[in-house]
Protein backbone atom coordinates (compact mmCIF):
# COMPACT_ATOMS: atom_id res chain seq x y z
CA UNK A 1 -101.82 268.85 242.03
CA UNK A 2 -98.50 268.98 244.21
CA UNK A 3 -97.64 271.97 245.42
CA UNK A 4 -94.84 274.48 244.46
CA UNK A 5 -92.33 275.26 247.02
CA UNK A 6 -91.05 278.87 246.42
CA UNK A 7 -87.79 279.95 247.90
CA UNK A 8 -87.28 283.14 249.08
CA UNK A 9 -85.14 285.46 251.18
CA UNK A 10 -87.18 287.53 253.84
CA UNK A 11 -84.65 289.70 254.81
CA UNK A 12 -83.84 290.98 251.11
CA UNK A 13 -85.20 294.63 250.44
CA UNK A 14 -86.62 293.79 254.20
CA UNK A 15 -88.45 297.08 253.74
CA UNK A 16 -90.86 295.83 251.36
CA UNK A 17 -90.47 291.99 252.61
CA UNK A 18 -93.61 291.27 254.25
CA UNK A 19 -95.40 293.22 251.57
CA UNK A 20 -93.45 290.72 248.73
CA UNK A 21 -94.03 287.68 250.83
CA UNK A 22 -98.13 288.25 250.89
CA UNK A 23 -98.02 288.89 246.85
CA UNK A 24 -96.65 285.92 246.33
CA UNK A 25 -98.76 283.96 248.45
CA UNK A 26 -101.58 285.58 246.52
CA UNK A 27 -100.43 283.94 243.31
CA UNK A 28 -102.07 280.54 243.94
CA UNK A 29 -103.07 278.09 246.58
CA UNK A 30 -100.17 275.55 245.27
CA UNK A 31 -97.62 278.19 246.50
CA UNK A 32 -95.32 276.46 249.54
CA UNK A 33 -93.65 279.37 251.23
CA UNK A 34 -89.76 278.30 252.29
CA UNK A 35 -88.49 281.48 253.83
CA UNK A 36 -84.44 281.10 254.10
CA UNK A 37 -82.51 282.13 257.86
CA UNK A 38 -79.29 282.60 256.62
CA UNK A 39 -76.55 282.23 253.78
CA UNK A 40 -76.58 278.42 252.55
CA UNK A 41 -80.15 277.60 253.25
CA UNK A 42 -81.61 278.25 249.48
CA UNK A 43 -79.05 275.81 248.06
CA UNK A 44 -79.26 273.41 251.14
CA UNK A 45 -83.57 273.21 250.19
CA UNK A 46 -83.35 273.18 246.72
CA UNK A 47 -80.95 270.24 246.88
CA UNK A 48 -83.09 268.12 249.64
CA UNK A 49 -86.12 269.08 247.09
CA UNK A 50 -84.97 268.21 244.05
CA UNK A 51 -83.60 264.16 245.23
CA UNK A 52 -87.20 263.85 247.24
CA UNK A 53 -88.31 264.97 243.48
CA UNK A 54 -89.95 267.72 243.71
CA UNK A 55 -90.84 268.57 239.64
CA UNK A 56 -90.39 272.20 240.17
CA UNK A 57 -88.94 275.04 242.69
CA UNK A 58 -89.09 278.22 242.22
CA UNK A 59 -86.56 281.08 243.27
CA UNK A 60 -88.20 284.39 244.27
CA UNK A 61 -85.23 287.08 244.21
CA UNK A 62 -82.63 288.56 242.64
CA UNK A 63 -79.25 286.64 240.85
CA UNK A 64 -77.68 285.88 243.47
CA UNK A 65 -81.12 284.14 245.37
CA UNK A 66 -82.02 282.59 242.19
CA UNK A 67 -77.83 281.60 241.58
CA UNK A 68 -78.25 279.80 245.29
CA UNK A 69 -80.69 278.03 244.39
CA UNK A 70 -79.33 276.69 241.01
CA UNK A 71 -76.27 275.61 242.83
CA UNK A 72 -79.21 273.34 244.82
CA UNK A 73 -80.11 271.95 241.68
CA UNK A 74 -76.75 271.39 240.69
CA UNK A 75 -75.70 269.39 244.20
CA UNK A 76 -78.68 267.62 243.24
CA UNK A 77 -76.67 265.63 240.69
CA UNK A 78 -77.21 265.05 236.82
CA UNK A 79 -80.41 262.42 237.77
CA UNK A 80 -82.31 265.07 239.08
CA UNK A 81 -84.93 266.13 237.32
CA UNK A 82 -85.91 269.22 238.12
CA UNK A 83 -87.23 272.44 236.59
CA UNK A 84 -86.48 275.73 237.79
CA UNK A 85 -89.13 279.04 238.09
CA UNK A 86 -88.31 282.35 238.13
CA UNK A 87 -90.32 285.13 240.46
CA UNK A 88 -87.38 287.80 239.80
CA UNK A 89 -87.25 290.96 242.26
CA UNK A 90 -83.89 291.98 242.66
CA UNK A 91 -81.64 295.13 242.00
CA UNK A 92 -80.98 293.87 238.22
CA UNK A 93 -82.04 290.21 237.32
CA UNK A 94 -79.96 289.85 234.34
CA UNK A 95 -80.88 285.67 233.60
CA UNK A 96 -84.62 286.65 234.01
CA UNK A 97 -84.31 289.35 231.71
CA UNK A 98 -81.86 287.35 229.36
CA UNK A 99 -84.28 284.53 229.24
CA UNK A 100 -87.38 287.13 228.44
CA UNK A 101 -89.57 286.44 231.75
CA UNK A 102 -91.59 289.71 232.32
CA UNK A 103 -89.83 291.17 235.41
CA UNK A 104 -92.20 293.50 236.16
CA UNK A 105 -95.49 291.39 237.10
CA UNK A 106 -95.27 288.48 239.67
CA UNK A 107 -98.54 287.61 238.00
CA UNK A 108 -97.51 287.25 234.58
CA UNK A 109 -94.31 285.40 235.97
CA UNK A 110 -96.48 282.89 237.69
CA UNK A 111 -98.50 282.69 234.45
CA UNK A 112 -95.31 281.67 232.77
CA UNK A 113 -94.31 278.83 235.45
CA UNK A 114 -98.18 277.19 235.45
CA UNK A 115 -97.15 277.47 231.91
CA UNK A 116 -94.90 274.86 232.26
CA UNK A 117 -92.92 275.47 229.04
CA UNK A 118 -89.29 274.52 229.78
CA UNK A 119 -85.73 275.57 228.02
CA UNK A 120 -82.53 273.43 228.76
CA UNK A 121 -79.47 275.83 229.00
CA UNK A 122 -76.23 275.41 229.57
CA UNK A 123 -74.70 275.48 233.53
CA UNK A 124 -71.06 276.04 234.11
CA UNK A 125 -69.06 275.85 237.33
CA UNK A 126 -66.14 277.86 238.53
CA UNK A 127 -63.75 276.15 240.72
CA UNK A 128 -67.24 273.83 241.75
CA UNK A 129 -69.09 276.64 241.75
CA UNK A 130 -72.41 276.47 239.36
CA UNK A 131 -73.40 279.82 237.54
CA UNK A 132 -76.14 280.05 234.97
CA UNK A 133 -75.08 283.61 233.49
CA UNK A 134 -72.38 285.38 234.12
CA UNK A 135 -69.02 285.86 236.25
CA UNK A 136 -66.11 288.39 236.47
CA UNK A 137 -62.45 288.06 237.34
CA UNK A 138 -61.52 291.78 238.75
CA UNK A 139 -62.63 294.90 238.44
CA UNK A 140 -66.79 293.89 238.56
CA UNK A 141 -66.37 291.86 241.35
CA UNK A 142 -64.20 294.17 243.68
CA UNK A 143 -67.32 296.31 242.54
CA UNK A 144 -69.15 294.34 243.98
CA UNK A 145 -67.08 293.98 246.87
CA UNK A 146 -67.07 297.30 247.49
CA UNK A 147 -71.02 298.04 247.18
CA UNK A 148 -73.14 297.45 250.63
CA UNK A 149 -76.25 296.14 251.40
CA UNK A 150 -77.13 299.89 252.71
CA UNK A 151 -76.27 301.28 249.25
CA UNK A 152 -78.14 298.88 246.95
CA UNK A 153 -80.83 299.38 249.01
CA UNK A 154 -80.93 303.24 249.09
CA UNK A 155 -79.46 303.92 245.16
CA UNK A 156 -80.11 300.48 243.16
CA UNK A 157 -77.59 299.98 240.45
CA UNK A 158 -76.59 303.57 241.04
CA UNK A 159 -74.70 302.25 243.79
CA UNK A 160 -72.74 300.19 242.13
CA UNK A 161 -71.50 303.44 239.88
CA UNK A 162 -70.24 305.16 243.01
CA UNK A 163 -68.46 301.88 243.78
CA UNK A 164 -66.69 301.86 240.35
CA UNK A 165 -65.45 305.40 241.07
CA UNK A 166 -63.87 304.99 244.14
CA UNK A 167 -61.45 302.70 242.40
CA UNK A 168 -60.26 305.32 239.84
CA UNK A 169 -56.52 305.64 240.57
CA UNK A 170 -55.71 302.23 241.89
CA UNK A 171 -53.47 299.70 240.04
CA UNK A 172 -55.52 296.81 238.58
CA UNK A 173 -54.05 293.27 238.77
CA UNK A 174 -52.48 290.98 236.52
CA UNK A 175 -54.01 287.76 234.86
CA UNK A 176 -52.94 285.31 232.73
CA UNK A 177 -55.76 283.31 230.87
CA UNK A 178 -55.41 280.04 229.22
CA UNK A 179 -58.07 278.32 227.14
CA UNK A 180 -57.04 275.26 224.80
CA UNK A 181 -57.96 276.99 221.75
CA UNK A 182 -55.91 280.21 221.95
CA UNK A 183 -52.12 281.05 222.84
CA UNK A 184 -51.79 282.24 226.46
CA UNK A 185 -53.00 286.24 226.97
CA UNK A 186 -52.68 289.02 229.56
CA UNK A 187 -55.19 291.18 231.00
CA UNK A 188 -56.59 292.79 233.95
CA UNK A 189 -60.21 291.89 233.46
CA UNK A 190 -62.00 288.74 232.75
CA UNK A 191 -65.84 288.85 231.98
CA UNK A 192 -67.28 285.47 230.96
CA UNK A 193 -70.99 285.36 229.74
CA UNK A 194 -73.29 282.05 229.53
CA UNK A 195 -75.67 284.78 227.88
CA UNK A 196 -75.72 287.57 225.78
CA UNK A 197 -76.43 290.71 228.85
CA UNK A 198 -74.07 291.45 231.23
CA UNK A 199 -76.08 293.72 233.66
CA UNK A 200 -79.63 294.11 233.38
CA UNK A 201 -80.48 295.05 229.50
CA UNK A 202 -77.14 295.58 228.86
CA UNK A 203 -75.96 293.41 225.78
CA UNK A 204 -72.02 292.84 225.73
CA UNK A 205 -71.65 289.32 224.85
CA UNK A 206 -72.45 289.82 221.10
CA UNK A 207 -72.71 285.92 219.88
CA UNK A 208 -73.48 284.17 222.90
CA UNK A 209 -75.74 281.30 223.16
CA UNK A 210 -76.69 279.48 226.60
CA UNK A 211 -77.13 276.25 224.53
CA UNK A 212 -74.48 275.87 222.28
CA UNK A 213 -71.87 274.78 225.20
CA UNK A 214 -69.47 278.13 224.84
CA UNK A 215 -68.75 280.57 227.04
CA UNK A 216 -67.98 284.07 225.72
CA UNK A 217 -65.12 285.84 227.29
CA UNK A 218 -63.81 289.32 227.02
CA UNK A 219 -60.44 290.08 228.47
CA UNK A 220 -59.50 293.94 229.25
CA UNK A 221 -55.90 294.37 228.45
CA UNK A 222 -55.47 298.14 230.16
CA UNK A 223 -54.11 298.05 233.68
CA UNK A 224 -55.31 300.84 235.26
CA UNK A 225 -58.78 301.30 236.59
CA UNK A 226 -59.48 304.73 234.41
CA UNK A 227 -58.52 302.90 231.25
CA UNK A 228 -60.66 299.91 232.33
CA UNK A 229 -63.60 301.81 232.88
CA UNK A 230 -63.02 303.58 229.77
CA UNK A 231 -62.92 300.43 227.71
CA UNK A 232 -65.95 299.43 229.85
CA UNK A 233 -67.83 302.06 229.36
CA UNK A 234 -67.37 301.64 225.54
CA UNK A 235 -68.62 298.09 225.63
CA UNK A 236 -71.82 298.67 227.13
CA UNK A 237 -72.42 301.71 224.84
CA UNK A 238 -71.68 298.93 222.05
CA UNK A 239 -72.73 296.02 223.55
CA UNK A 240 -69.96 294.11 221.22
CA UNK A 241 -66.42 293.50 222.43
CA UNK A 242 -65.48 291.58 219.28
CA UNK A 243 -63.91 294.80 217.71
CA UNK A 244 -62.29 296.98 220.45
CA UNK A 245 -58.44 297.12 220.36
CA UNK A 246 -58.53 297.32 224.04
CA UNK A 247 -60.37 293.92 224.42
CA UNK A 248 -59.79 290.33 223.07
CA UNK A 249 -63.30 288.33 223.07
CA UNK A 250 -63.66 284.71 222.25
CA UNK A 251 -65.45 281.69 222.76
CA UNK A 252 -64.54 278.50 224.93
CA UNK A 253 -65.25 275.01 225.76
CA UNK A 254 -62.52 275.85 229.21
CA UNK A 255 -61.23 278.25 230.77
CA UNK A 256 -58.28 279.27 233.22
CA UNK A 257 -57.20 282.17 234.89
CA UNK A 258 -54.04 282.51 237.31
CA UNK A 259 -52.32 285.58 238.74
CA UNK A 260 -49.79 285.93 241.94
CA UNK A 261 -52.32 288.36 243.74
CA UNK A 262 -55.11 287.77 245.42
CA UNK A 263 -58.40 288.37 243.32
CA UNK A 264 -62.01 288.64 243.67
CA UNK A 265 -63.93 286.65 242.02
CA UNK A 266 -68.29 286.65 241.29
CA UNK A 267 -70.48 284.78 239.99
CA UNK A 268 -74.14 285.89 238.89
CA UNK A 269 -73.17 288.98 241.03
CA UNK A 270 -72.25 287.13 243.85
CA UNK A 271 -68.50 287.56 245.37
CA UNK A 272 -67.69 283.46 245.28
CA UNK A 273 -64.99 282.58 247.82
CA UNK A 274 -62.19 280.70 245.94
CA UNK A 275 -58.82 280.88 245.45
CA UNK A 276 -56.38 280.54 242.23
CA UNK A 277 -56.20 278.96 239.75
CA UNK A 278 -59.89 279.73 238.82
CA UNK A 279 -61.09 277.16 236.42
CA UNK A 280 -64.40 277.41 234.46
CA UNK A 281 -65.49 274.75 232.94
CA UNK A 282 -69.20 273.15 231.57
CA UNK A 283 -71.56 271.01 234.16
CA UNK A 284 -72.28 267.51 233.97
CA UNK A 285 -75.81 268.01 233.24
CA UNK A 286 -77.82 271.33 231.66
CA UNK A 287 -80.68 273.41 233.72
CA UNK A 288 -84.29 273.40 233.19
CA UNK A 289 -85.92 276.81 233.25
CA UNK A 290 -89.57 277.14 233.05
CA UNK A 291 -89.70 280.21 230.17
């Protein structure tokens, strides 16, 4: 049997690195170790895998490892064939959770990759960019912005709390967002969701579906930060934007967002470099996730 090469970042949560790296060696013999040295190197090896054809790599990590190496599979181009396993251990890993892979044993995730059961999802791009289950336009990515290394690794998702309050006050920006099926809105906030959760086991995309070839979008009308996190706070309590006169949520085949200030932008709760208009649209060809 071939074996599996697992990706992995050895610096991440670097104080319990080595003892990570040795429990996922311990999984199985077929294990092939590919520690990355630096931004760019998970997508760079999962691309090179995938056209030698490697049937499947797996992504040890949290959304934004696992989100590098999707974007591998996506460079790969639509005749690649392969799958994608999950060995989740970061601050929240919303896809693993949204896709029901037991977080909390590398064991039983390994169970579920020798498996070898496979669901095709949708994959969507932003400006190029391939996500597999959520982005942000404002607020949750200057949150992210804001929120160190140090901090995630002292606090976990408390951190990204005290991030959110140090923005209380401050103006938020304006958007205009265009999809084919609706009239042109306004809004501060744009959260787009391939799948239903949001952050962790938070639910706030009520009817999404990876497969159905929509993305769900809410759009926070309030412009400043206190009445965002208001409305925010409201959704996740919720989890359903569809009736909230402070929200419009829909579903899209496209989408496109423009503004005359300079936004950040993430993706999988990574800040994505990019610059405006941001376009979101469906990829050429759907990912295979071992489940």
């Amino acid at each position: 049997m071939e074996d599996i090469p697992v990706i992995f970042n050895p610096a991440a949560r670097s104080a319990r690195a080595s003892e990570r790296v040795e429990a996922i060696a311990e999984l199985s013999s077929r294990i092939r170790l590919c520690p990355t040295a630096g931004p760019g190197d998970a997508r760079r090896m999962a691309c090179e895998l995938a056209r030698a054809g490697v049937r499947t790599i797996v992504a040890a990590g949290g959304d934004g490892t696992i989100n590098e190496v999707v974007n591998g599979l996506h460079d790969a181009g639509p005749e690649s064939t392969t799958s994608l396993g999950l060995l989740p251990s970061g601050t929240m890993n919303v896809f693993s959770v949204e896709l029901g892979i037991p977080t909390r044993s590398l064991v039983d995730c390994w169970r579920v990759i020798e498996r070898g059961q496979s669901r095709s999802i949708d994959l969507w791009e932003l400006n190029g960019h391939a996500f597999m289950q959520l982005a942000g336009v404002g607020i949750d990515a200057e949150i992210i912005r804001e929120t160190t290394w140090e901090s995630k690794k002292a606090l976990g998702p408390l951190s990204y709390v005290i991030s959110a309050a140090q923005l209380l006050g401050k103006q938020a920006p304006l958007l205009t967002i265009r999809s084919p099926e609706r009239d042109p809105m306004e809004g501060s906030v744009v959260l787009v969701g391939n799948g239903k959760r949001y952050g962790g086991p938070l639910k706030v995309f009520a009817q999404a579906d990876n497969q159905d070839g929509l993305l769900d979008v809410i759009v926070l009308r309030s412009h400043g930060y206190g009445q965002i996190f208001s409305a925010l706070f409201s959704l996740f309590l919720s989890g359903d934007g569809r009736h909230s006169k402070e929200m419009e949520y829909f579903q899209t085949r496209e989408l496109t967002i423009e503004s005359d200030q300079e936004i950040p932008v993430e993706a999988d709760g990574e800040l994505i470099p990019t610059s405006m208009p941001i376009v979101f649209k469906k990829a050429e060809k759907k990912l295979t996730v071992l489940v």
